[in-house]
Structure formats: C-alpha cells, structure tokens
PDB file of N, CA and C in Angstrom:
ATOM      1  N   UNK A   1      -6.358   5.001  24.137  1.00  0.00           N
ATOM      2  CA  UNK A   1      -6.079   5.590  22.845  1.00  0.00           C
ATOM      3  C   UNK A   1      -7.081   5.041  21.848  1.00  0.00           C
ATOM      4  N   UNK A   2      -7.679   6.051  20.827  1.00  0.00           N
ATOM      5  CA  UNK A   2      -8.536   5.658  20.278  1.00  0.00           C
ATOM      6  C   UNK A   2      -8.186   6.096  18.767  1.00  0.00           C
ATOM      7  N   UNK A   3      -8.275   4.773  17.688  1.00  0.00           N
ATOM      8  CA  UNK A   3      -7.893   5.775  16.079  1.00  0.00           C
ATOM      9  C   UNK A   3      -9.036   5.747  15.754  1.00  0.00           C
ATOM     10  N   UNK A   4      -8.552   7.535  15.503  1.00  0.00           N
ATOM     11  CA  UNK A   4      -9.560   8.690  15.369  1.00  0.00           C
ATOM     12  C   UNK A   4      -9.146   8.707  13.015  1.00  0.00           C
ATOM     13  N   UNK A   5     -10.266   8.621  12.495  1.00  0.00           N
ATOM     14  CA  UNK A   5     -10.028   9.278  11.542  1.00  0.00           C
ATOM     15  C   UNK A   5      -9.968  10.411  11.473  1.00  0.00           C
ATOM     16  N   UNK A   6      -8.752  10.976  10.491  1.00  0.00           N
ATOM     17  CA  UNK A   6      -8.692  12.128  10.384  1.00  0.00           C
ATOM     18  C   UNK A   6      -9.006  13.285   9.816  1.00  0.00           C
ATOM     19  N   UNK A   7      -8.294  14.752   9.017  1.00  0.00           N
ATOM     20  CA  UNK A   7      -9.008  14.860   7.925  1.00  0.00           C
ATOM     21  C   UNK A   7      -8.409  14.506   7.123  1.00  0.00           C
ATOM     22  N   UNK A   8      -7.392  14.290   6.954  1.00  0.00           N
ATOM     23  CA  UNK A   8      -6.540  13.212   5.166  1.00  0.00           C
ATOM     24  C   UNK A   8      -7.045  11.754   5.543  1.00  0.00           C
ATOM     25  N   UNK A   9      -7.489  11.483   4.675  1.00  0.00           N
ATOM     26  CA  UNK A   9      -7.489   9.865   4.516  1.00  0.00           C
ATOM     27  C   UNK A   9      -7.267   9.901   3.038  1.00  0.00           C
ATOM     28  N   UNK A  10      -5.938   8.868   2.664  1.00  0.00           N
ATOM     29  CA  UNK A  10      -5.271   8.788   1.661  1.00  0.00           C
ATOM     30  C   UNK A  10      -5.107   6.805   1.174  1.00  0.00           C
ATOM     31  N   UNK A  11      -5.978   6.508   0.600  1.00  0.00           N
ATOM     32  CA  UNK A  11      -6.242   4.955   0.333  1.00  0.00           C
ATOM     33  C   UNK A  11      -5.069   5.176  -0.721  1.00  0.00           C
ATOM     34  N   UNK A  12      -4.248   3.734  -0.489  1.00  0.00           N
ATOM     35  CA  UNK A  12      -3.794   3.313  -2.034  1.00  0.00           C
ATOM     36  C   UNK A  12      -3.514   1.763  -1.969  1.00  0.00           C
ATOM     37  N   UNK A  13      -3.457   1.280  -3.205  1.00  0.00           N
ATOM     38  CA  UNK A  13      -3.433  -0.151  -3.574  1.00  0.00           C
ATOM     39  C   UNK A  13      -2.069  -0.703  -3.745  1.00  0.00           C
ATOM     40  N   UNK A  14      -1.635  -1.578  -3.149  1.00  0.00           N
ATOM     41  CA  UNK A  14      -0.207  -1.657  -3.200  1.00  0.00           C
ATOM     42  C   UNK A  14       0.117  -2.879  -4.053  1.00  0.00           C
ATOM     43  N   UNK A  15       0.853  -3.167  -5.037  1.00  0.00           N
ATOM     44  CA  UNK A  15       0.840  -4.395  -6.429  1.00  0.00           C
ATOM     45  C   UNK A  15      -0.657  -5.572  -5.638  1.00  0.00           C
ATOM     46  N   UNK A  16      -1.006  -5.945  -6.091  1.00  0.00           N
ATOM     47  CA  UNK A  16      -2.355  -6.866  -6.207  1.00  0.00           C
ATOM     48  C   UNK A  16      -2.098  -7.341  -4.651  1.00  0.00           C
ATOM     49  N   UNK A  17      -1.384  -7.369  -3.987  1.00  0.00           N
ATOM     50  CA  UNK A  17      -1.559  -8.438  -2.821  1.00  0.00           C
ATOM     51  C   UNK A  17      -1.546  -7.987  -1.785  1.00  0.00           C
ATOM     52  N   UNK A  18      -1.853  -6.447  -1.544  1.00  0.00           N
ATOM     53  CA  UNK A  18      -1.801  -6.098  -0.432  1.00  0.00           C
ATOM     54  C   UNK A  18      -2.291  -4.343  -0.642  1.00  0.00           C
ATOM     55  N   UNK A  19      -2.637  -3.854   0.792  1.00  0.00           N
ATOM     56  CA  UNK A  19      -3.356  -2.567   0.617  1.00  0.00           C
ATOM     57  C   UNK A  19      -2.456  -1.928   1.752  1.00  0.00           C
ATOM     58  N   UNK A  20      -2.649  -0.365   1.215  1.00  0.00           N
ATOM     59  CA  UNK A  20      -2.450   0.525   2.302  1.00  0.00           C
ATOM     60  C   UNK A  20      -3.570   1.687   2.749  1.00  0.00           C
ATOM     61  N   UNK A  21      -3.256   2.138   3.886  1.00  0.00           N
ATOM     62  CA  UNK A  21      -4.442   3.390   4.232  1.00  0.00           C
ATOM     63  C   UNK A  21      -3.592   3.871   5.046  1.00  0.00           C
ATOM     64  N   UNK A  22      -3.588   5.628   4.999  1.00  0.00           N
ATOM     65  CA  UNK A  22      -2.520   6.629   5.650  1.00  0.00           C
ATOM     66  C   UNK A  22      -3.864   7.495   6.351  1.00  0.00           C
ATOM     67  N   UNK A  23      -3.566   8.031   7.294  1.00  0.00           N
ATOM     68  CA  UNK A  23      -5.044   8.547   8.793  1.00  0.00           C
ATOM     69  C   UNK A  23      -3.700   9.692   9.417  1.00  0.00           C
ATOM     70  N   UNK A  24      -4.319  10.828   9.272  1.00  0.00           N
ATOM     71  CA  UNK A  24      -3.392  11.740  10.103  1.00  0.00           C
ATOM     72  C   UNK A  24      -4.425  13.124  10.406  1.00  0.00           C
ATOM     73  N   UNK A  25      -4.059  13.646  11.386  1.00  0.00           N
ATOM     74  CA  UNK A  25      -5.335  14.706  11.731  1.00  0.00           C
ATOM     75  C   UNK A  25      -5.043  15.096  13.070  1.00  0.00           C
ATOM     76  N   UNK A  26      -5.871  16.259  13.675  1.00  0.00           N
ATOM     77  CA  UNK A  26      -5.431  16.807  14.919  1.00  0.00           C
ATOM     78  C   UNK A  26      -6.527  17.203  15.698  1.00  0.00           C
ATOM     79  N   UNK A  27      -7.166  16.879  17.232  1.00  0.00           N
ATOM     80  CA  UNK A  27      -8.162  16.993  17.821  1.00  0.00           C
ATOM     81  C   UNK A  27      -7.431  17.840  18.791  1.00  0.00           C
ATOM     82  N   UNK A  28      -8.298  19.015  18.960  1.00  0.00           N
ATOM     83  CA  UNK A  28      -7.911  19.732  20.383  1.00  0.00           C
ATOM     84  C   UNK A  28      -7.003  20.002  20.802  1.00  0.00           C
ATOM     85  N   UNK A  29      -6.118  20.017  19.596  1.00  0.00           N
ATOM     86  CA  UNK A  29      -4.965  20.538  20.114  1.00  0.00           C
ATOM     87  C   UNK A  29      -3.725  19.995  20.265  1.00  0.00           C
ATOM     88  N   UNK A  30      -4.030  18.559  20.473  1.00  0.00           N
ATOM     89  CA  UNK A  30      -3.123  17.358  20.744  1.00  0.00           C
ATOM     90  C   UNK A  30      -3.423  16.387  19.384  1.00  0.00           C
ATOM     91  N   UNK A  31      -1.870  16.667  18.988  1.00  0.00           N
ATOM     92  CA  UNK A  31      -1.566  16.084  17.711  1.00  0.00           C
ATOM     93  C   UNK A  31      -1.502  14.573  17.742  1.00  0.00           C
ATOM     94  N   UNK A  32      -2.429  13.824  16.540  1.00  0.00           N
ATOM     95  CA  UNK A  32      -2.607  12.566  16.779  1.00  0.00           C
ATOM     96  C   UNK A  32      -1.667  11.849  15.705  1.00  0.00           C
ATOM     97  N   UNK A  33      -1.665  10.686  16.270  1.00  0.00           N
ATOM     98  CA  UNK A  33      -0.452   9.991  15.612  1.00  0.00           C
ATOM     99  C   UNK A  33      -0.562   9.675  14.062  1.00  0.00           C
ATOM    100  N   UNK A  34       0.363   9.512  13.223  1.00  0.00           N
ATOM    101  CA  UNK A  34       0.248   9.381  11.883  1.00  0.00           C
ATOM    102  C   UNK A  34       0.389   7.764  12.444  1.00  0.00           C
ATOM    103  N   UNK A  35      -0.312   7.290  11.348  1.00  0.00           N
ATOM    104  CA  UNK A  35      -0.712   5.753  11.604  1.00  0.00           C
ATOM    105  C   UNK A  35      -1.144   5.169   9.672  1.00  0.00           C
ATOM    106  N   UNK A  36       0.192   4.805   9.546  1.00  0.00           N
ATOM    107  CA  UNK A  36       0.185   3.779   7.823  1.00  0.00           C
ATOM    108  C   UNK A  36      -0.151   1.883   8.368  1.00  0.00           C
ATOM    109  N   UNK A  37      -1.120   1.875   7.571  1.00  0.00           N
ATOM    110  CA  UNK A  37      -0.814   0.320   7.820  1.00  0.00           C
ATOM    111  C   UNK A  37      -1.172  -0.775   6.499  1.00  0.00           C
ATOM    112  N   UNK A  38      -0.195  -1.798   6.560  1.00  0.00           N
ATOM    113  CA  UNK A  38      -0.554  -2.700   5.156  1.00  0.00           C
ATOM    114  C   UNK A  38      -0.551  -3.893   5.381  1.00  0.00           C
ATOM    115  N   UNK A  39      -1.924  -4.192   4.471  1.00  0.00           N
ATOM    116  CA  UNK A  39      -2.481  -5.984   4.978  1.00  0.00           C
ATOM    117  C   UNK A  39      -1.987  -6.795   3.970  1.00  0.00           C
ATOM    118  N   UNK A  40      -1.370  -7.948   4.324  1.00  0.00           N
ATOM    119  CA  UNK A  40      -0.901  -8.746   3.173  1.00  0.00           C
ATOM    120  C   UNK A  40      -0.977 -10.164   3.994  1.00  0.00           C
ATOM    121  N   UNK A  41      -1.058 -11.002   3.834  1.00  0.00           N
ATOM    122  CA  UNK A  41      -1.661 -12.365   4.093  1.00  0.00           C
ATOM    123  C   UNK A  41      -1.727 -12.795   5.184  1.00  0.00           C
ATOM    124  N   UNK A  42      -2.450 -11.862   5.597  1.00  0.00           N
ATOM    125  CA  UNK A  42      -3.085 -11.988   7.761  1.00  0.00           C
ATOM    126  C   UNK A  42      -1.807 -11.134   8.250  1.00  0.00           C
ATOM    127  N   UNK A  43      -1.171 -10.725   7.666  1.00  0.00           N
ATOM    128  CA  UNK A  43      -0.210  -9.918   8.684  1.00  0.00           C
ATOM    129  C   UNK A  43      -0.326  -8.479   8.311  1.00  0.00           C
ATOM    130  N   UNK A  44       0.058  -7.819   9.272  1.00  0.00           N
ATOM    131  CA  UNK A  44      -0.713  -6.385   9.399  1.00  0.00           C
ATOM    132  C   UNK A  44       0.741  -5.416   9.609  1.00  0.00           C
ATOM    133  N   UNK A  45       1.455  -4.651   8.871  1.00  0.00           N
ATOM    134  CA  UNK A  45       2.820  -3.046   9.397  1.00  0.00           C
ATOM    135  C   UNK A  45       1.940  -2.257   9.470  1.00  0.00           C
ATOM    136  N   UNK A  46       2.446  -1.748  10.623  1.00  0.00           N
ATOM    137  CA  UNK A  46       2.271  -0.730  11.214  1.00  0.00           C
ATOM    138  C   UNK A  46       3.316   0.437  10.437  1.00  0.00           C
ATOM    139  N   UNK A  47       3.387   1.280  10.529  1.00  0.00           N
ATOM    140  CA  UNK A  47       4.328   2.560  11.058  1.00  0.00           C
ATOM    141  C   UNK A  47       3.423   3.522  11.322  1.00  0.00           C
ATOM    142  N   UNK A  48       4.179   3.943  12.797  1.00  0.00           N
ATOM    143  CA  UNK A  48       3.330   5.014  13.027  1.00  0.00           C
ATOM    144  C   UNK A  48       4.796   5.957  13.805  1.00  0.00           C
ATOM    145  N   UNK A  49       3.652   7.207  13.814  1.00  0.00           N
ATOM    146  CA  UNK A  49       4.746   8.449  13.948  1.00  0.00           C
ATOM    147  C   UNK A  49       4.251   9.580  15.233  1.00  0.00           C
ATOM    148  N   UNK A  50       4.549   9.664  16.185  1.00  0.00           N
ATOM    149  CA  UNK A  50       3.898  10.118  17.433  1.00  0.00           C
ATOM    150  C   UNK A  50       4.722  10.767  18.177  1.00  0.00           C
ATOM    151  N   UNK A  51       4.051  11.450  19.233  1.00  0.00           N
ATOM    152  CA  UNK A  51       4.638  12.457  20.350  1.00  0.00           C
ATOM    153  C   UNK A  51       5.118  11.805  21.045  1.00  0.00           C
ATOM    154  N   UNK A  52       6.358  12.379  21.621  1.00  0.00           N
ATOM    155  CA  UNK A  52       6.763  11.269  22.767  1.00  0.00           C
ATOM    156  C   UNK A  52       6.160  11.761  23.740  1.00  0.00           C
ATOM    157  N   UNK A  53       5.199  10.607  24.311  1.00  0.00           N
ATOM    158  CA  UNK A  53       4.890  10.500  25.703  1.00  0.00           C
ATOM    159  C   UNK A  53       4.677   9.268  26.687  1.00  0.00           C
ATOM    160  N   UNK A  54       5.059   9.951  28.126  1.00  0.00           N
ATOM    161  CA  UNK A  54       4.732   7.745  29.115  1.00  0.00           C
ATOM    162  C   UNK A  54       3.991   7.372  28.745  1.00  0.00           C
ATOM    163  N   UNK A  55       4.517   6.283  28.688  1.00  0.00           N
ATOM    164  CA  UNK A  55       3.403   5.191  28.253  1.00  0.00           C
ATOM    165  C   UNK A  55       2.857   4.959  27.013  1.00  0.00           C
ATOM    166  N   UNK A  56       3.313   6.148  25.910  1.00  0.00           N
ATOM    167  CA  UNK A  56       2.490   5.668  24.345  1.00  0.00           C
ATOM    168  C   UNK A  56       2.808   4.338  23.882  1.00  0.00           C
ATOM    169  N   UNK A  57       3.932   3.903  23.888  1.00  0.00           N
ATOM    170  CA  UNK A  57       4.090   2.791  23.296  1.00  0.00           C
ATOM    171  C   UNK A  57       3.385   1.521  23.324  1.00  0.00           C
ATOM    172  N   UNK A  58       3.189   1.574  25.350  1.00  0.00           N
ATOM    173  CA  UNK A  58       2.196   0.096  25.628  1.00  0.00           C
ATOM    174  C   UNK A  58       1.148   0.828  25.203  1.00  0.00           C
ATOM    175  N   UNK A  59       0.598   1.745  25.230  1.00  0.00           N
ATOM    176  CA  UNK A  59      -0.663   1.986  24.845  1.00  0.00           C
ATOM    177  C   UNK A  59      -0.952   1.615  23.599  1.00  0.00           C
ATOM    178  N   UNK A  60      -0.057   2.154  22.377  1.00  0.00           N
ATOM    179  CA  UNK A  60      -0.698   1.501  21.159  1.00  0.00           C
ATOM    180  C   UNK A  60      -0.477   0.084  21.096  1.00  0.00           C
ATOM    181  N   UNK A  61       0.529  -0.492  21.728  1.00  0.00           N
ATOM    182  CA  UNK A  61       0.549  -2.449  21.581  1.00  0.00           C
ATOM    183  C   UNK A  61      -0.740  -2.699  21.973  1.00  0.00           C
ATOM    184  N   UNK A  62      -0.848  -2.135  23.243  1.00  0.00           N
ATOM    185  CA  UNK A  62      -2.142  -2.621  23.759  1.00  0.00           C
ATOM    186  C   UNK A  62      -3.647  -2.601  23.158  1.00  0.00           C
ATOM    187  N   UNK A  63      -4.067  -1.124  22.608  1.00  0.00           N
ATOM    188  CA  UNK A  63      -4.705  -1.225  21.465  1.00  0.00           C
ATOM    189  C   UNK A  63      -4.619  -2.071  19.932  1.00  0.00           C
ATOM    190  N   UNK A  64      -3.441  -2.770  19.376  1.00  0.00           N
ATOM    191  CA  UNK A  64      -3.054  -3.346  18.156  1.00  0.00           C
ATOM    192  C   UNK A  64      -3.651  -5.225  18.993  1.00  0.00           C
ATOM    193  N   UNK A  65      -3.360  -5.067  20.232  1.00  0.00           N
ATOM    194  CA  UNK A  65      -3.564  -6.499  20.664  1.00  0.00           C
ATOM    195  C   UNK A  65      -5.333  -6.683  20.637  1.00  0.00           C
ATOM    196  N   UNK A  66      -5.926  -5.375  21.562  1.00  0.00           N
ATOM    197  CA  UNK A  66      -7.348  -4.984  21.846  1.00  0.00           C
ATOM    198  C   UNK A  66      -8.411  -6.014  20.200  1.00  0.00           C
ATOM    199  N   UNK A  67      -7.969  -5.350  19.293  1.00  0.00           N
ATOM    200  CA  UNK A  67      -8.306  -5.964  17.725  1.00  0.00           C
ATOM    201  C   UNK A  67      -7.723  -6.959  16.957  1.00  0.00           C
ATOM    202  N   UNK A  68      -7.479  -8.373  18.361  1.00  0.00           N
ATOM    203  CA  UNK A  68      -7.416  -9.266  17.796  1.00  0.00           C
ATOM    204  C   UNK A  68      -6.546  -9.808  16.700  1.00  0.00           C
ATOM    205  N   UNK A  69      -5.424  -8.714  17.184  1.00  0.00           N
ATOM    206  CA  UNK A  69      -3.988  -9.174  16.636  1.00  0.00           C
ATOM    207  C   UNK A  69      -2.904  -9.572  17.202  1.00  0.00           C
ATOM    208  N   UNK A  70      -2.009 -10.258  17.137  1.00  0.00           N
ATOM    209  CA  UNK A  70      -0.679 -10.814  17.679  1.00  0.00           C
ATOM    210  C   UNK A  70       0.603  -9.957  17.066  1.00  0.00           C
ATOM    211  N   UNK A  71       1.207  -9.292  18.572  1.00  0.00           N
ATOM    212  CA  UNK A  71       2.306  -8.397  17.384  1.00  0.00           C
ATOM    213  C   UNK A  71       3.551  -9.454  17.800  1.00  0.00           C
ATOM    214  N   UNK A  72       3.875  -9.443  16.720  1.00  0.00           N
ATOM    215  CA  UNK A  72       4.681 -10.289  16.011  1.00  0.00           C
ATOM    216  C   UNK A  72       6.566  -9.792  16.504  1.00  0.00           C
ATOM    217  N   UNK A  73       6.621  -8.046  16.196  1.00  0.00           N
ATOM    218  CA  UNK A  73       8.028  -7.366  16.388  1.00  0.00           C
ATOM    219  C   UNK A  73       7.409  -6.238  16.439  1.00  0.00           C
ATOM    220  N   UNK A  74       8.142  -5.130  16.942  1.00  0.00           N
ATOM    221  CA  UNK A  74       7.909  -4.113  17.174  1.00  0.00           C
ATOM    222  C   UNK A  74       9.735  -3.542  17.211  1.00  0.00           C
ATOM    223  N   UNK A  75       9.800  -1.986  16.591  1.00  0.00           N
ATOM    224  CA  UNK A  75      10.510  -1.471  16.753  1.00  0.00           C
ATOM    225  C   UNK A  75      10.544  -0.194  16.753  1.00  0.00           C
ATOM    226  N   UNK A  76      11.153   0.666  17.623  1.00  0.00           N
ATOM    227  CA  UNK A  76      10.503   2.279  18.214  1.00  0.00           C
ATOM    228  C   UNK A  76      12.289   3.313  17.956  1.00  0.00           C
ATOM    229  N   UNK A  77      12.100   4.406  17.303  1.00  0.00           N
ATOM    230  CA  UNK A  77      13.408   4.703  16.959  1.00  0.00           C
ATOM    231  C   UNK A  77      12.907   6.368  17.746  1.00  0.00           C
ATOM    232  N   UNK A  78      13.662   6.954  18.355  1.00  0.00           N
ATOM    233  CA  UNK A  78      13.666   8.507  18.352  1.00  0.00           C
ATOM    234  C   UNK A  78      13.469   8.938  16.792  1.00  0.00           C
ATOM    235  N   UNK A  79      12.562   9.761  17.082  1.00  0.00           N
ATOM    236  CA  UNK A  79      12.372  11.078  15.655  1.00  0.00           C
ATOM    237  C   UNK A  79      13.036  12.717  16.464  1.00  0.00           C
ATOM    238  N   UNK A  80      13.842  13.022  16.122  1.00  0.00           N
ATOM    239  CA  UNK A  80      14.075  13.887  16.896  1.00  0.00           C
ATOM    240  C   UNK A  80      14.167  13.871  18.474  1.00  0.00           C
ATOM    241  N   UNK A  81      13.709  15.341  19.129  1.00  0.00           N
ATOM    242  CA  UNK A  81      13.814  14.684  20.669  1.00  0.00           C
ATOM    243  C   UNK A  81      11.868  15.035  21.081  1.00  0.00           C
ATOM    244  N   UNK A  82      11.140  15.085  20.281  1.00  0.00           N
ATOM    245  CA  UNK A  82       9.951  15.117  20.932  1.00  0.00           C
ATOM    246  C   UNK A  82       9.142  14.299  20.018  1.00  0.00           C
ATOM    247  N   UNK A  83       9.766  13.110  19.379  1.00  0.00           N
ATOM    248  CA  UNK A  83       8.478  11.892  18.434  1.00  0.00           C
ATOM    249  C   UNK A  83       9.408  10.538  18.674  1.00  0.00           C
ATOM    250  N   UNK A  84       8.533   9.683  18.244  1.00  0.00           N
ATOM    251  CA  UNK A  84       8.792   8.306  18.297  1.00  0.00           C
ATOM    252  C   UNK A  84       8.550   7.824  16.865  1.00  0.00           C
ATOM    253  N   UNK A  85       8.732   7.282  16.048  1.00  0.00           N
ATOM    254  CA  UNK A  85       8.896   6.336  14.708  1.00  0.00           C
ATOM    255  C   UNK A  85       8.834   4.956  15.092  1.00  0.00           C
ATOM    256  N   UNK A  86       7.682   4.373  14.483  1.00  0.00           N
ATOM    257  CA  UNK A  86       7.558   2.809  15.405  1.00  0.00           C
ATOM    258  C   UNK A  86       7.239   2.434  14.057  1.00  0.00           C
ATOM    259  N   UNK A  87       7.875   0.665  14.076  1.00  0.00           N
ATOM    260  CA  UNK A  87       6.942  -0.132  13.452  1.00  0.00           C
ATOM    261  C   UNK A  87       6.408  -1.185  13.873  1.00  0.00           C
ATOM    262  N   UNK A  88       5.474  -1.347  13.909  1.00  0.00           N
ATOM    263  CA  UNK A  88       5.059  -2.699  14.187  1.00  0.00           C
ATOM    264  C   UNK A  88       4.521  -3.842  13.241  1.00  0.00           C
ATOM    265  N   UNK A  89       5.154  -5.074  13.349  1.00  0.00           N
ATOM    266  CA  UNK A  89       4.600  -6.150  12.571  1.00  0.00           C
ATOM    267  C   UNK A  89       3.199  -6.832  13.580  1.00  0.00           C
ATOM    268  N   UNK A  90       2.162  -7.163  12.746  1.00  0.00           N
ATOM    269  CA  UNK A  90       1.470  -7.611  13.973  1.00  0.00           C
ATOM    270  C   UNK A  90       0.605  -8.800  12.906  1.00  0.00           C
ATOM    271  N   UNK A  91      -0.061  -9.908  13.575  1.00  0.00           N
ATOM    272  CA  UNK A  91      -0.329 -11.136  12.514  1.00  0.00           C
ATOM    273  C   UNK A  91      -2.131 -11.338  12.992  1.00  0.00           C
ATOM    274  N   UNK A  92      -2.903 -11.840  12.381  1.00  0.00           N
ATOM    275  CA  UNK A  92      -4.473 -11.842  12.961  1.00  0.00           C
ATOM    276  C   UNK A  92      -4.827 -12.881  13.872  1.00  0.00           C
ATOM    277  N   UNK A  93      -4.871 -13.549  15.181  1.00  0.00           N
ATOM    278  CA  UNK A  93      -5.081 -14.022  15.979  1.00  0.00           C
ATOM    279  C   UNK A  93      -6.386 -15.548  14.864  1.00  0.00           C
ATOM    280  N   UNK A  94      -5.830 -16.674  15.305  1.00  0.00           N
ATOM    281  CA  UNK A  94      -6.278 -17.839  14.909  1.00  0.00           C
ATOM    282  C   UNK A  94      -7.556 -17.642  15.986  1.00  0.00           C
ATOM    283  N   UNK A  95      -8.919 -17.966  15.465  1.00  0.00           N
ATOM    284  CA  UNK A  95      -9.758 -18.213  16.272  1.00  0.00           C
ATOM    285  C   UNK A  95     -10.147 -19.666  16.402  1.00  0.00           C
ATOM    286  N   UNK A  96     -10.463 -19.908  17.745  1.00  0.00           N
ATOM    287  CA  UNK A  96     -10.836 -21.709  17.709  1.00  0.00           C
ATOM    288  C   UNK A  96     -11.983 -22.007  17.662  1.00  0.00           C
ATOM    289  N   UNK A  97     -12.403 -22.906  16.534  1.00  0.00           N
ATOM    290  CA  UNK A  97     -14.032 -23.045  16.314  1.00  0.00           C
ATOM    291  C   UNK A  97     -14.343 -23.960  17.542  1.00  0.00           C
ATOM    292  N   UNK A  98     -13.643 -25.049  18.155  1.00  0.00           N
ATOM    293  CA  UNK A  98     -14.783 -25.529  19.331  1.00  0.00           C
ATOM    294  C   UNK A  98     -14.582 -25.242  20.783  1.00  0.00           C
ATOM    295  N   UNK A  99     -15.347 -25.338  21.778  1.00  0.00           N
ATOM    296  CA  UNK A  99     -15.711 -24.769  22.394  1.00  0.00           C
ATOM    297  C   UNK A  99     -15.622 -25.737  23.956  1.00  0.00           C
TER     298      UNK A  99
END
C-alpha cells in the first residue's frame, strides 16, 4: 500500500501545537483510503476510512511502522458493511546515536 496524494489536499493548523493534513482521491477505479493525520509532540492520529478488505489493516500498520513509527493503539470499528473506520495512535521511533 502506497499514500497516494490525492486530488483534495486540505492543510489546516490546529491551535499552535499541532497540525493536520486530510488526502482523499481515487486511482483506477479502486477507491483509496481517506487518511487525516495530526502531529503533536512526536506522536502521530491517524484516522483513516477504507474498504473493507483481507488484510488492509496489517497492511496499513505495516506501512505506519515502514516510516519509522511505533503504533502505540490502534482501533478499527465497522463503517457500515463494506468500510472500516480506524484510528491509529502511533509515536516517532527513538533513534540511537552510537553504534
């Protein structure tokens, strides 16, 4: 799984300490996931809003891990009977300076 920008990209500033960016759009046919996310002091929400299909779920953990993040909680609700409503908390991976 790859986030694809879309054609809305909708920036907004959320009170001084934190940001959001909303990405929603459709390739080929196959509708791509709405994906909100907000940064506030190394920790990263998710919500995202998707088709239900096998396997999406590890797929996006697995991508949120891919970029060097630690998810923290995750929670996945039915949207009806053909989407998923997820959020994920996820935190920025400590890097170790020696070697």
């Amino acid at each position: 799984m790859k986030m694809v920008k879309g054609e809305e990209e909708q920036p907004t500033n959320q009170d001084g300490d934190g940001s959001s960016h909303e990405i929603s759009g459709e390739t080929s046919g196959q509708q791509l996931p709405e994906i909100e996310a907000r940064f506030c002091n190394g920790s990263i929400f998710f919500k995202i809003h998707c088709e239900k299909q096998k396997g999406v779920i590890m797929k996006i953990i697995t991508e949120i891990e891919n970029m060097n993040l630690a998810v923290a909680n995750t929670s996945v609700s039915p949207f009806g009977t053909l989407a998923h409503e997820m959020t994920i908390t996820a935190e920025m991976k400590k890097i170790s300076t020696w070697q």
